[in-house]
Protein backbone atom coordinates (compact mmCIF):
# COMPACT_ATOMS: atom_id res chain seq x y z
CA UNK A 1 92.00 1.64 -70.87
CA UNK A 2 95.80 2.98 -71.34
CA UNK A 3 97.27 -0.80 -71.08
CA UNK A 4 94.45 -1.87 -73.60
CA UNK A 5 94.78 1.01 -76.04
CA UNK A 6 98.85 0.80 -76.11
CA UNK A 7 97.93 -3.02 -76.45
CA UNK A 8 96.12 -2.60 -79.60
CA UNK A 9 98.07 0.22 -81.45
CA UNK A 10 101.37 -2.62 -81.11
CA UNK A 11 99.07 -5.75 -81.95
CA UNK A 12 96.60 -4.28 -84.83
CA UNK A 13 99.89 -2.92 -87.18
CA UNK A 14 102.17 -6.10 -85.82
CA UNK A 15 99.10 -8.46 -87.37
CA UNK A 16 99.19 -6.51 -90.58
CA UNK A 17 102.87 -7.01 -90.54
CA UNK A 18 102.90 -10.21 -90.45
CA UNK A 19 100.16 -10.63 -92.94
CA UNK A 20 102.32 -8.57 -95.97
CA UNK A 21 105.71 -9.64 -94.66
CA UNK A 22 105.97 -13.07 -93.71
CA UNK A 23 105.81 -14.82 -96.96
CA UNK A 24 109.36 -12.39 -97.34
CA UNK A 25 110.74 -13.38 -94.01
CA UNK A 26 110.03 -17.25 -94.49
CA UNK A 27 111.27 -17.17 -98.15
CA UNK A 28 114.53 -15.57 -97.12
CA UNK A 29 115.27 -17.43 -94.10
CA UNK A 30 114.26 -21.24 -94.82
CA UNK A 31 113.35 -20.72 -98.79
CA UNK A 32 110.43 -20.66 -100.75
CA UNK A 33 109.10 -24.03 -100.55
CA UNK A 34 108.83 -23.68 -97.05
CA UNK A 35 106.14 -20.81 -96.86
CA UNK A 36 103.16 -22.53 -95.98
CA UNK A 37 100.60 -19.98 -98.11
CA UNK A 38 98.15 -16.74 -97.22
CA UNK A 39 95.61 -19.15 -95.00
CA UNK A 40 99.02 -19.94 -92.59
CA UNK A 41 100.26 -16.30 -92.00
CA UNK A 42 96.23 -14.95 -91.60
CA UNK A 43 95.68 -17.59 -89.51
CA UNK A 44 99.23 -16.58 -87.59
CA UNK A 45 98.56 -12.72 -87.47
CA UNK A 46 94.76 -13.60 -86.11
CA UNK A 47 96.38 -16.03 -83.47
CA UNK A 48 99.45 -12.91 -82.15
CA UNK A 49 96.81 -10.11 -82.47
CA UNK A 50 94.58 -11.95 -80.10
CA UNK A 51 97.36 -13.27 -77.53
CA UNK A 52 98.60 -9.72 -76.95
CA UNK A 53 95.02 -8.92 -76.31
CA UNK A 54 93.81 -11.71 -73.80
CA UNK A 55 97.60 -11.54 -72.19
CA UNK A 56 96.57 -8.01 -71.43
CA UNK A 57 92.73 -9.10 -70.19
CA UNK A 58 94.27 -11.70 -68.00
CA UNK A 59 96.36 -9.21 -66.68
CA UNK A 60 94.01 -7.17 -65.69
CA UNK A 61 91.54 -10.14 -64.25
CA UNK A 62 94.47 -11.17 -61.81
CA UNK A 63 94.37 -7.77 -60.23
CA UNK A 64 90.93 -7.71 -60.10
CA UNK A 65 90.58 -11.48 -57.99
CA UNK A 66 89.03 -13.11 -60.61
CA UNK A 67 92.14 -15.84 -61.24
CA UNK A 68 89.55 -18.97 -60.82
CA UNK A 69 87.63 -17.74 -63.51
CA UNK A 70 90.38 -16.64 -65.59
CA UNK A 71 91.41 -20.73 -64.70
CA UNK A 72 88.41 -22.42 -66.00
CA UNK A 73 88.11 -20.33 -69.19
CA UNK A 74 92.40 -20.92 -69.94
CA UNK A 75 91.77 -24.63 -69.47
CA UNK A 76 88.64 -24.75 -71.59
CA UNK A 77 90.71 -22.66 -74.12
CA UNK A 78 93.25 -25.36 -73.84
CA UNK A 79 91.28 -28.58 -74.36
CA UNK A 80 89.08 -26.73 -77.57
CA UNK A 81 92.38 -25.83 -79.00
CA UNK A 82 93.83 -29.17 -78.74
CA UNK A 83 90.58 -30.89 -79.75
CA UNK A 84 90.34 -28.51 -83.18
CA UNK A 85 94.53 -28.91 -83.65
CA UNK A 86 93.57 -33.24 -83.76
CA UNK A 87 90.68 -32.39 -86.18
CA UNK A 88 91.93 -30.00 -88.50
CA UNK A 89 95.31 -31.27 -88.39
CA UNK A 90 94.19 -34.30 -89.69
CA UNK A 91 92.41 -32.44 -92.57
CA UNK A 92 94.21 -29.41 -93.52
CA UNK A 93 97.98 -30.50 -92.06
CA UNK A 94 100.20 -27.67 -90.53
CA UNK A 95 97.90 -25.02 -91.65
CA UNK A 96 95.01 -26.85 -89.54
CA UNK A 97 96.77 -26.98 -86.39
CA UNK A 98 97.57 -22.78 -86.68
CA UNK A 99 94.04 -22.45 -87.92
CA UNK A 100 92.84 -24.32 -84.91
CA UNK A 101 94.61 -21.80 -82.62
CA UNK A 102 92.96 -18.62 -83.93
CA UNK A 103 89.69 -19.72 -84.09
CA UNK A 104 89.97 -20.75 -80.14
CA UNK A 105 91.65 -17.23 -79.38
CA UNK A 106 89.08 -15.77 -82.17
CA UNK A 107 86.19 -17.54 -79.45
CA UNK A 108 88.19 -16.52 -75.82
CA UNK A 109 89.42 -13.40 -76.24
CA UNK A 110 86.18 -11.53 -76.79
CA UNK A 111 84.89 -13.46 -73.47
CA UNK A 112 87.92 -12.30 -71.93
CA UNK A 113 87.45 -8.49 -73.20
CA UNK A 114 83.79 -8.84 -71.89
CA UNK A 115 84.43 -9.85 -68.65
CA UNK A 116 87.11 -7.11 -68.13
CA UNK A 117 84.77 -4.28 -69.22
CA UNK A 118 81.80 -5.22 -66.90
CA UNK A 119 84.49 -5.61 -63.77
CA UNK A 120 85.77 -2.12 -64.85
CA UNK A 121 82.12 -0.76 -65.85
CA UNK A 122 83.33 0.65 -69.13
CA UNK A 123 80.84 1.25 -71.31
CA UNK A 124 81.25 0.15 -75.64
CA UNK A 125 81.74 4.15 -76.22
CA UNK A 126 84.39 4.57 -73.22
CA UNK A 127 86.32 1.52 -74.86
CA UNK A 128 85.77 2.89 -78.84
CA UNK A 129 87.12 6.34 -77.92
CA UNK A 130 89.86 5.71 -75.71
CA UNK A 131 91.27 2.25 -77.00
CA UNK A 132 89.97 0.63 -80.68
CA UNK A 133 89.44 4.31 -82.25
CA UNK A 134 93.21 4.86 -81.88
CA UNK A 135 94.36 1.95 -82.97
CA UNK A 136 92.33 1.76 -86.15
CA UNK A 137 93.41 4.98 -86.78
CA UNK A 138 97.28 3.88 -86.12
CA UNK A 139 96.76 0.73 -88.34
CA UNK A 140 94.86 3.00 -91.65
CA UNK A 141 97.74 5.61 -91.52
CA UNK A 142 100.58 2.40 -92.40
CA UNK A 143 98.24 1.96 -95.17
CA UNK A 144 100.84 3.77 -97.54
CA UNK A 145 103.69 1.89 -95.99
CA UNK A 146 101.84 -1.84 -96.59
CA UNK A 147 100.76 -0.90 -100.55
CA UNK A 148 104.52 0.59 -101.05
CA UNK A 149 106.17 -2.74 -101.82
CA UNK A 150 103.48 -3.92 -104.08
CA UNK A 151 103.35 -0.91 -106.38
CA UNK A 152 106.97 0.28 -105.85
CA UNK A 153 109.79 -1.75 -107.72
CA UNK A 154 111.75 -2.73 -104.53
CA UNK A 155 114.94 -4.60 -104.57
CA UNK A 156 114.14 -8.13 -103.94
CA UNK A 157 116.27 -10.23 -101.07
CA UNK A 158 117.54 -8.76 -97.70
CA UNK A 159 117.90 -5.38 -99.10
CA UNK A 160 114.26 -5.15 -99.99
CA UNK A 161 112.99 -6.37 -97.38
CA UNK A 162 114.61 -4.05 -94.26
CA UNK A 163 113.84 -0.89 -96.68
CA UNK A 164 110.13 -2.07 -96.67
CA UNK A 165 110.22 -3.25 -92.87
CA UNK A 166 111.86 -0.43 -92.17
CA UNK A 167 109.60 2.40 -94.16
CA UNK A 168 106.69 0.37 -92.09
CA UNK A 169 108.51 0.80 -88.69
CA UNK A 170 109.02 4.45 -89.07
CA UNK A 171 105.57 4.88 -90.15
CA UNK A 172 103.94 3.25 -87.22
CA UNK A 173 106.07 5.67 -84.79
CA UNK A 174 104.91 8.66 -86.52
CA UNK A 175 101.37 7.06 -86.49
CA UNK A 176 101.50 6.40 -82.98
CA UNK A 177 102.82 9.99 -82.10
CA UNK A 178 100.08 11.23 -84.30
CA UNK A 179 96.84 9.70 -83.41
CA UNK A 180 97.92 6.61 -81.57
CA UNK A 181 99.15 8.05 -78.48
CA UNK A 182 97.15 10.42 -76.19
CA UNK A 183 98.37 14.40 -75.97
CA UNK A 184 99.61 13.55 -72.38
CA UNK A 185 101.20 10.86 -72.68
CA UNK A 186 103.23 12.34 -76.16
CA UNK A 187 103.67 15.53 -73.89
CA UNK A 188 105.34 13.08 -71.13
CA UNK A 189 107.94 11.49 -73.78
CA UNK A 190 108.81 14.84 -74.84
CA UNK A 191 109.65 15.94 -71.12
CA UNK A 192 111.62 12.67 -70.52
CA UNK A 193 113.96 12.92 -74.09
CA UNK A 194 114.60 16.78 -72.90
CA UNK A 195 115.63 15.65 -69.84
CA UNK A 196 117.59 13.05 -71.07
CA UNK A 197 119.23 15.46 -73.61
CA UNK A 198 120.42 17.93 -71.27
CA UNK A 199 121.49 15.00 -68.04
């Protein structure tokens, strides 16, 4: 349940990240004309919240034996994806093929999540408590650092953006230290930076 939690406090806030920053990020880089819209970066954040998720399932499946199964279900994954990429590509363009891609790992992932927590026999309040709870609670305290550049007057270009990336990065530290991170394991940092202090 460690692996998973630590696996959802980075993926739930890097989602959200992606979701208020990377119509900045594209903008600057290749220009504006080349941000693809809201529908793109949702279907994006959807797509890299669920990969970190099933890469940590799979993980977890090929320690437990079950690689044949974890087979089958990445090749089924594979031939829906590129089946829905052909389709919606053909209706929706770029966005379509992206789109595609979440809705597969939108499908798998939960299967994959399933089959983990019967192998493990962890029960739906085991895996609240000790892995989703924490990372909700790690994503709702950056709520302050995702409204800032909307209601703020920030500079635009470069500048802007690293002081809002950068207000959002220290947040999710002192959200993971707060409620993201177990006592023990904060307690364990703490004993390594001393004793990297005073080496």
């Amino acid at each position: 349940l460690a692996v998973l939690r630590y696996s959802l406090v980075v993926a739930l806030p890097l989602g959200l990240a992606l979701l208020v920053f990377n119509g900045q990020v594209v903008s600057l880089w290749v220009g504006e004309g080349q941000y693809a819209g809201l529908l793109m970066t949702a279907a994006l954040a959807i797509f890299v919240t669920g990969q970190i998720i099933s890469h940590v399932n799979a993980l977890l499946m090929v320690a437990h034996g079950t690689v044949g199964l974890l087979a089958i279900l990445g090749a089924t994954a594979g031939l829906l994806n590129l089946a829905l990429s052909v389709l919606l590509g053909h209706t929706m363009g770029l966005q379509g093929v992206m789109v595609a891609s979440a809705l597969v790992e939108i499908c798998f992932a939960p299967v994959l999540c399933v089959h983990v927590f019967r192998v493990l026999e962890l029960s739906l309040g085991e895996l609240w408590r000790d892995a989703v709870k924490p990372a909700v609670a790690t994503s709702c305290l950056l709520a302050p650092a995702l409204i800032f550049p909307k209601v703020v007057v920030v500079p635009s270009g470069l500048g802007g953006l690293a002081m809002s990336t950068g207000l959002f990065a220290a947040m999710w530290v002192v959200a993971v230290l707060v409620v993201g991170a177990s006592r023990e394991h904060v307690k364990r940092c703490r004993l390594y930076l001393r004793k990297l202090r005073f080496a």
